[in-house]
Protein backbone atom coordinates (compact mmCIF):
# COMPACT_ATOMS: atom_id res chain seq x y z
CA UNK A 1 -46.54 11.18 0.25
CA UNK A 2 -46.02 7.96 2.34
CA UNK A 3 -44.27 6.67 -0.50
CA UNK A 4 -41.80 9.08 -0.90
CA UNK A 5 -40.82 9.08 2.81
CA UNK A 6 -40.28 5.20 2.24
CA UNK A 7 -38.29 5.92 -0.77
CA UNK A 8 -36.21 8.11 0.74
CA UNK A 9 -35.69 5.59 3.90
CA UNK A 10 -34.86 3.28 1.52
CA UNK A 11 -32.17 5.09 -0.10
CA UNK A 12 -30.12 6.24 2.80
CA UNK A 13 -30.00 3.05 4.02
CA UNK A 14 -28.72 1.88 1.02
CA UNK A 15 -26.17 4.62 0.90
CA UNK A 16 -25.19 3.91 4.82
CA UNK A 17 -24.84 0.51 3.68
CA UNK A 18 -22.73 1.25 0.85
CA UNK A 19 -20.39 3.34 2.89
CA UNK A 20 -19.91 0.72 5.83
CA UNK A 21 -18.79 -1.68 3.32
CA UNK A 22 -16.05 1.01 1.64
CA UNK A 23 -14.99 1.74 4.99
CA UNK A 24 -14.63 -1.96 5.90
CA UNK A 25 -13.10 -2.45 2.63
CA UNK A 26 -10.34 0.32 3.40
CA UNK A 27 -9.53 -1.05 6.84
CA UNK A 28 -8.16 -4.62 4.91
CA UNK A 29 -5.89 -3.20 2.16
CA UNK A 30 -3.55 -6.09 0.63
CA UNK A 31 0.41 -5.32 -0.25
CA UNK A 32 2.39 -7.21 -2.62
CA UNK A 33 5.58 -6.08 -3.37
CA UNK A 34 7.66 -7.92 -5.36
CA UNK A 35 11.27 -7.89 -5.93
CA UNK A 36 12.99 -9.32 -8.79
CA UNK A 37 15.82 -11.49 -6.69
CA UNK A 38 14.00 -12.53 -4.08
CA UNK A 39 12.13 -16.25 -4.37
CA UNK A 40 8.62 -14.52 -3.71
CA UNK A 41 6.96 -11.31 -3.16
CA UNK A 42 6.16 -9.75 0.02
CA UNK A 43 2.28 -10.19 1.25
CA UNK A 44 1.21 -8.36 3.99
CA UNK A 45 -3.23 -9.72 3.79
CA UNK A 46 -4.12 -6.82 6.44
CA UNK A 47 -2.32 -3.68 6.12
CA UNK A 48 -3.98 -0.47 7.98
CA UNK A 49 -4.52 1.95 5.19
CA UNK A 50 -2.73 4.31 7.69
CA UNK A 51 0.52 3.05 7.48
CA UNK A 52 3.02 4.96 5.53
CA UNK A 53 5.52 3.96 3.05
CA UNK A 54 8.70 4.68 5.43
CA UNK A 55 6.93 2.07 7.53
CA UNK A 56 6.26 -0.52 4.62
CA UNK A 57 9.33 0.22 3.63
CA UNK A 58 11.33 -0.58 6.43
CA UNK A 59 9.03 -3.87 6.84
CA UNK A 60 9.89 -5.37 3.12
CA UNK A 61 13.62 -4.42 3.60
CA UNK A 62 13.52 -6.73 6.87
CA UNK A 63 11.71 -9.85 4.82
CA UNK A 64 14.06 -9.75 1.85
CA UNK A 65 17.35 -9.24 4.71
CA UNK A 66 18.18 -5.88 2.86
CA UNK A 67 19.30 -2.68 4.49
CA UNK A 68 20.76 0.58 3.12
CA UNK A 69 23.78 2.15 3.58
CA UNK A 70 27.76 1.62 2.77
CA UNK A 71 29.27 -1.22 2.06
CA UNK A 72 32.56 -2.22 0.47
CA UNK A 73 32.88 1.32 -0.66
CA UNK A 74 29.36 0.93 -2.89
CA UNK A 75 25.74 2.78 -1.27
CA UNK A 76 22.91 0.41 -1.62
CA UNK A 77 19.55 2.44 -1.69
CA UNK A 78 16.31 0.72 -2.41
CA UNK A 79 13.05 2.08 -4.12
CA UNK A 80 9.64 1.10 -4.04
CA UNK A 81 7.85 1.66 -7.41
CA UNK A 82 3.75 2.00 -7.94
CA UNK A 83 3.36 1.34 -12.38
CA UNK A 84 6.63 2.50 -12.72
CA UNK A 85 6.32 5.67 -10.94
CA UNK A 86 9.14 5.80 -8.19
CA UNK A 87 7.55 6.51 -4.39
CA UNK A 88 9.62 9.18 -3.02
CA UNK A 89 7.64 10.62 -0.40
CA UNK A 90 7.53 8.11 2.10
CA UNK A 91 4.79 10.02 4.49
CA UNK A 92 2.59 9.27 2.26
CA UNK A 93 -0.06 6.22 3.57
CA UNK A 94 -0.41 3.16 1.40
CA UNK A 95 -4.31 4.00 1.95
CA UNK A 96 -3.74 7.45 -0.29
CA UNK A 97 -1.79 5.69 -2.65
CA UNK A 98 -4.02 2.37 -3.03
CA UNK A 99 -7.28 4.88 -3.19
CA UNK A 100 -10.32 2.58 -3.93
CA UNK A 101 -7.97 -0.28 -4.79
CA UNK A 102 -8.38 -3.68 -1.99
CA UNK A 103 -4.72 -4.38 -3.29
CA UNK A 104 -1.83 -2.35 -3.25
CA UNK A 105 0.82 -4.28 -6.25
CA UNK A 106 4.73 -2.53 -5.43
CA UNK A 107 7.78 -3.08 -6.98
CA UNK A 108 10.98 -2.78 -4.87
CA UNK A 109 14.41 -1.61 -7.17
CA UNK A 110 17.99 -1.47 -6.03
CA UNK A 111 20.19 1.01 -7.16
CA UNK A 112 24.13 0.29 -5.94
CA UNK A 113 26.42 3.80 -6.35
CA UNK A 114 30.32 2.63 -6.62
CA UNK A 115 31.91 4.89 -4.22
């Protein structure tokens, strides 16, 4: 019967082991996103899994000197991609989207509307 207790001790350590190291694992999620005019991708090493895609968003916009809107007449809009599946809902965290993933690979797209 001593055995078995010792067993058992054993095992949830392991498994308290094995969840400190997801959980460590999910608090340093790596972004790329690359964009096909710009010299080099975006890298962000130590991204909280928290952060949403508006947020990201708004951060790779800034490092490539992009924003949205008007001009000349033409509307610039910019979307990131995850394998080719557009990310429209930009509430959603980069943690949820990554899941067990340590890096997060985007694609940013620009799509110009002649007005």
């Amino acid at each position: 019967m001593k055995e078995l207790t010792v067993t058992r001790a054993a095992t949830g350590l392991q498994v308290e082991k094995g969840n400190q190291q997801m959980s460590e694992q999910k608090e340093q999620l790596k972004v790329i996103v690359n964009y096909p005019a710009a010299k080099g991708p975006f890298e962000q090493d130590h991204a909280a899994p928290s952060e949403t895609l508006a947020t990201l968003k708004a951060a790779v916009l800034n490092a490539f000197g992009l924003t949205e809107g008007q001009v000349n007449g033409s509307t610039y809009t910019y979307t990131l991609f995850h394998d080719k599946t557009p990310l429209e809902n930009l509430s959603e965290t980069i943690g949820q989207l990554a899941g067990h993933a340590a890096t997060l690979v985007l694609k940013l797209s620009q799509q110009v509307t002649q007005g």
